[in-house]
Protein backbone atom coordinates (compact mmCIF):
# COMPACT_ATOMS: atom_id res chain seq x y z
CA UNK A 1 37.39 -15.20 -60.99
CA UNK A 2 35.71 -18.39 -59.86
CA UNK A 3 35.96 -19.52 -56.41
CA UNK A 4 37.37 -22.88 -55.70
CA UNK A 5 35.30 -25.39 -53.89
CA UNK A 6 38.01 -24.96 -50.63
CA UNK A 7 37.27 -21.26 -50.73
CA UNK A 8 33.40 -22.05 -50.88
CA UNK A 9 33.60 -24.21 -48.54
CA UNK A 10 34.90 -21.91 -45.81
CA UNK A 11 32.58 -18.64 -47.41
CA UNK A 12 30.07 -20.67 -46.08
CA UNK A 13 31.41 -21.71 -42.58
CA UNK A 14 32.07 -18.05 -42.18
CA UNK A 15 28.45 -17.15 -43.10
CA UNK A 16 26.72 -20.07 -40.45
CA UNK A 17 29.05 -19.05 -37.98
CA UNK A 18 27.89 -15.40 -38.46
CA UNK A 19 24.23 -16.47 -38.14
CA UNK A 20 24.87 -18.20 -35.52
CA UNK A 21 26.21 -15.93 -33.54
CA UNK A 22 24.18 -13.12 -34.33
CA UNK A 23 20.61 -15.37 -32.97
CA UNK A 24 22.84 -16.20 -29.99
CA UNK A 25 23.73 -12.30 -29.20
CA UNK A 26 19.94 -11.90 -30.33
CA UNK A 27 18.79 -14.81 -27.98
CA UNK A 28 20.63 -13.15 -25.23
CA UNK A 29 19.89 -9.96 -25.60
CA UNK A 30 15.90 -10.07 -25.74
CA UNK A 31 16.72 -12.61 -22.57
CA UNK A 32 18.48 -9.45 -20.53
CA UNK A 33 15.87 -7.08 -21.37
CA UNK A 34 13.09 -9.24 -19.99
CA UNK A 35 15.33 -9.62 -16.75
CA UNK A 36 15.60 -6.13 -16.47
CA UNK A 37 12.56 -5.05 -17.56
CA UNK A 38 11.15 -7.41 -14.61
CA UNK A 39 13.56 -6.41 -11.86
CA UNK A 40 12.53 -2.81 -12.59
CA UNK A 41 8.75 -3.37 -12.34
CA UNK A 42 9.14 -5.32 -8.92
CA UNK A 43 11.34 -2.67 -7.73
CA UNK A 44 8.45 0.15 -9.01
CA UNK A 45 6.03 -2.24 -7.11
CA UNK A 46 8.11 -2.67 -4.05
CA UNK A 47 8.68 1.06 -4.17
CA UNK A 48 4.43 1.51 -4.37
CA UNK A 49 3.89 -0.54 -1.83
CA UNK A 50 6.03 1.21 0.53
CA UNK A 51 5.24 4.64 -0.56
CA UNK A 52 1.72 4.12 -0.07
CA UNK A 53 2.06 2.21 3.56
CA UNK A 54 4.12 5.68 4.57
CA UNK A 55 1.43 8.08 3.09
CA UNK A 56 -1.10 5.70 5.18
CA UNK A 57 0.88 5.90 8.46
CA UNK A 58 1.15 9.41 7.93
CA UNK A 59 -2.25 10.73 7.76
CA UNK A 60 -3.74 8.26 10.76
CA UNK A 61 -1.05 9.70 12.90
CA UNK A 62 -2.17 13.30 11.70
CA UNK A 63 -5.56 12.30 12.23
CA UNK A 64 -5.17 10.54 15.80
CA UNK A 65 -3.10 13.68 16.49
CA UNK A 66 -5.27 16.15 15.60
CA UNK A 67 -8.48 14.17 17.31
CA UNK A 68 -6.40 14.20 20.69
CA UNK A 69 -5.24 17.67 20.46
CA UNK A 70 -9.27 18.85 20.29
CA UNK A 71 -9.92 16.31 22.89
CA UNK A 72 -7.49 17.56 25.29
CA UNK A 73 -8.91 21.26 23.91
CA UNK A 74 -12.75 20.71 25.01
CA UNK A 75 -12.44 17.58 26.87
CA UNK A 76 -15.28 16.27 23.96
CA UNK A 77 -14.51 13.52 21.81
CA UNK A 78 -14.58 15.07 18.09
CA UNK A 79 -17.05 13.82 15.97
CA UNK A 80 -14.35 13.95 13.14
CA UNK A 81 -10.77 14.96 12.12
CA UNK A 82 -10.56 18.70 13.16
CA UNK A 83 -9.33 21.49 10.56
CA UNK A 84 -10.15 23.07 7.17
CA UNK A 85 -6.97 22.35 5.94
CA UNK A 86 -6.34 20.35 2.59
CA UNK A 87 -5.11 17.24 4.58
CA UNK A 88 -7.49 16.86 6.49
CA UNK A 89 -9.82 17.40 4.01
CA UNK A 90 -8.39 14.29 2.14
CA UNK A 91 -8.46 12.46 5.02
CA UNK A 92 -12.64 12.84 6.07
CA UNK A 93 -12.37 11.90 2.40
CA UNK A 94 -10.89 8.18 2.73
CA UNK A 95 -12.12 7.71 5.95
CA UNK A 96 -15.02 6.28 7.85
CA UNK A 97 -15.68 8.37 11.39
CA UNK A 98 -17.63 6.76 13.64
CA UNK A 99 -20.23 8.70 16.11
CA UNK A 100 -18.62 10.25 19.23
CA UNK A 101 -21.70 8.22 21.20
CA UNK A 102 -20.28 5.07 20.02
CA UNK A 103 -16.60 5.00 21.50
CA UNK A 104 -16.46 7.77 23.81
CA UNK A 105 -18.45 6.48 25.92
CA UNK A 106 -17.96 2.35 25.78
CA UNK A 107 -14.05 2.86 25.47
CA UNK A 108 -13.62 3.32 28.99
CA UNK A 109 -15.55 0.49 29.99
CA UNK A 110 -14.45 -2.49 27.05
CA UNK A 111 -11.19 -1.10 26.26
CA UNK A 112 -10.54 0.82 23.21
CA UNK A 113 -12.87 0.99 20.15
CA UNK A 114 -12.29 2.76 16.96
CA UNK A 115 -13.10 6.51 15.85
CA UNK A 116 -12.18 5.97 12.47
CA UNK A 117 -10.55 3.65 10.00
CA UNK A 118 -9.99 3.57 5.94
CA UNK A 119 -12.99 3.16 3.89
CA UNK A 120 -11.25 1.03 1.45
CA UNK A 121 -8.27 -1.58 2.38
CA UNK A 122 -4.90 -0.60 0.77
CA UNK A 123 -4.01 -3.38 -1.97
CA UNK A 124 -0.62 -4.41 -2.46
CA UNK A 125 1.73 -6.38 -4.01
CA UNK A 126 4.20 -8.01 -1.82
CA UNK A 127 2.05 -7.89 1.32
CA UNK A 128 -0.88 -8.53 2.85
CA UNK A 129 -3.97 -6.26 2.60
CA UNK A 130 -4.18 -3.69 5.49
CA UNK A 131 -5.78 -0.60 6.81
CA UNK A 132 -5.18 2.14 9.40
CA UNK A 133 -7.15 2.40 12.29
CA UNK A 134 -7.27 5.16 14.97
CA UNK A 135 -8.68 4.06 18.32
CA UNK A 136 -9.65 5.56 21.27
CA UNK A 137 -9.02 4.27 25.14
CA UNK A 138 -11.21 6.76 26.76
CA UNK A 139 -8.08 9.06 27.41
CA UNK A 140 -5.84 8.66 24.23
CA UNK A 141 -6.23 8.47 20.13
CA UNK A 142 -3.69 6.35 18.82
CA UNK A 143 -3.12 4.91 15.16
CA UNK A 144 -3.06 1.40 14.25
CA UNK A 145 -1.76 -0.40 11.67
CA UNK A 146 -4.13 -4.11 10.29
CA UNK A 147 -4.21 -6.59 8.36
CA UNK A 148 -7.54 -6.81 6.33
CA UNK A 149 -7.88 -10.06 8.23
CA UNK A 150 -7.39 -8.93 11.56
CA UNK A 151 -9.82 -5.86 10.56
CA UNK A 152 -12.70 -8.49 9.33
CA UNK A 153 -12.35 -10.18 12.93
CA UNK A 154 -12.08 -7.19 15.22
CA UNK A 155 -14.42 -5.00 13.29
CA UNK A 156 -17.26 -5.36 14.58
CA UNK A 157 -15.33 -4.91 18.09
CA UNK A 158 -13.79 -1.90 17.02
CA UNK A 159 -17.55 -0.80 16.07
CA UNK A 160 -16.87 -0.71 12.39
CA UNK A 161 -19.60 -3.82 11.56
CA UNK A 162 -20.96 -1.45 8.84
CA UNK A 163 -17.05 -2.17 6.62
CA UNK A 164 -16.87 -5.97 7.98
CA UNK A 165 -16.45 -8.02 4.15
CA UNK A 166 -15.76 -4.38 2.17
């Protein structure tokens, strides 16, 4: 049976409008998956960046705990974070410790200076470079959180020259 040119005519309007439709539903598709796919990696990121800053915060305070706790023990400033236990272990690891001579002493007279900070500045995404800092008044540890800039011009301050521009 032979189709009339009518019926022909609409076969094919069916058939373009098919097409069409299926690069538009195509079109949008691949368009929602790259939406997606982007929200979730900024949400991973954002979710890095805060997980990290936390597990930062964290081990400073341990450490500025743990430095005042033997310094209220022996009345000596400690030369680095006390204990043999895995954390603190990881900590002498990613830190830089400065020599008891070098605070303990000048703290008390120029107001505090720095026992130890992060070797390394934490890199982020969606904010600014930073490091922890714990610092010593003559009396108290205490941890600090700044940004890399602020490091760079308090460093050598602080008595961390040696990480100034690291």
């Amino acid at each position: 049976m032979e189709l009339t040119a009518d019926e022909r005519n609409i076969t094919e309007r069916v058939r373009v409008r098919t097409l069409r439709t299926r690069r538009r539903r195509l079109w949008r598709t691949g368009i929602t998956f790259l939406v997606v796919a982007g929200g979730m990696t900024v949400l991973a990121l954002a979710n890095r960046d805060a997980q990290m800053l936390r597990e930062a915060r964290a081990d400073a305070e341990y450490a500025a705990q743990r430095m005042q706790a033997e310094y209220e023990k022996t009345r000596r400033v400690p030369r680095t974070i006390p204990g043999r236990d895995e954390r603190a272990g990881r900590i002498r690891s990613r830190y830089t410790f400065n020599p008891p001579v070098l605070y303990a002493l000048r703290a008390a007279r120029t107001g505090p200076l720095g026992a130890c900070c992060q070797t390394r500045p934490m890199r982020f995404f969606f904010r600014d470079d930073s490091r922890f800092v714990v610092l010593f008044d003559g009396q108290t540890f205490a941890a600090h959180h700044l940004s890399e800039d602020d490091f760079q011009a308090r460093a050598s301050r602080l008595g961390f020259s040696a990480l100034r521009n690291r």
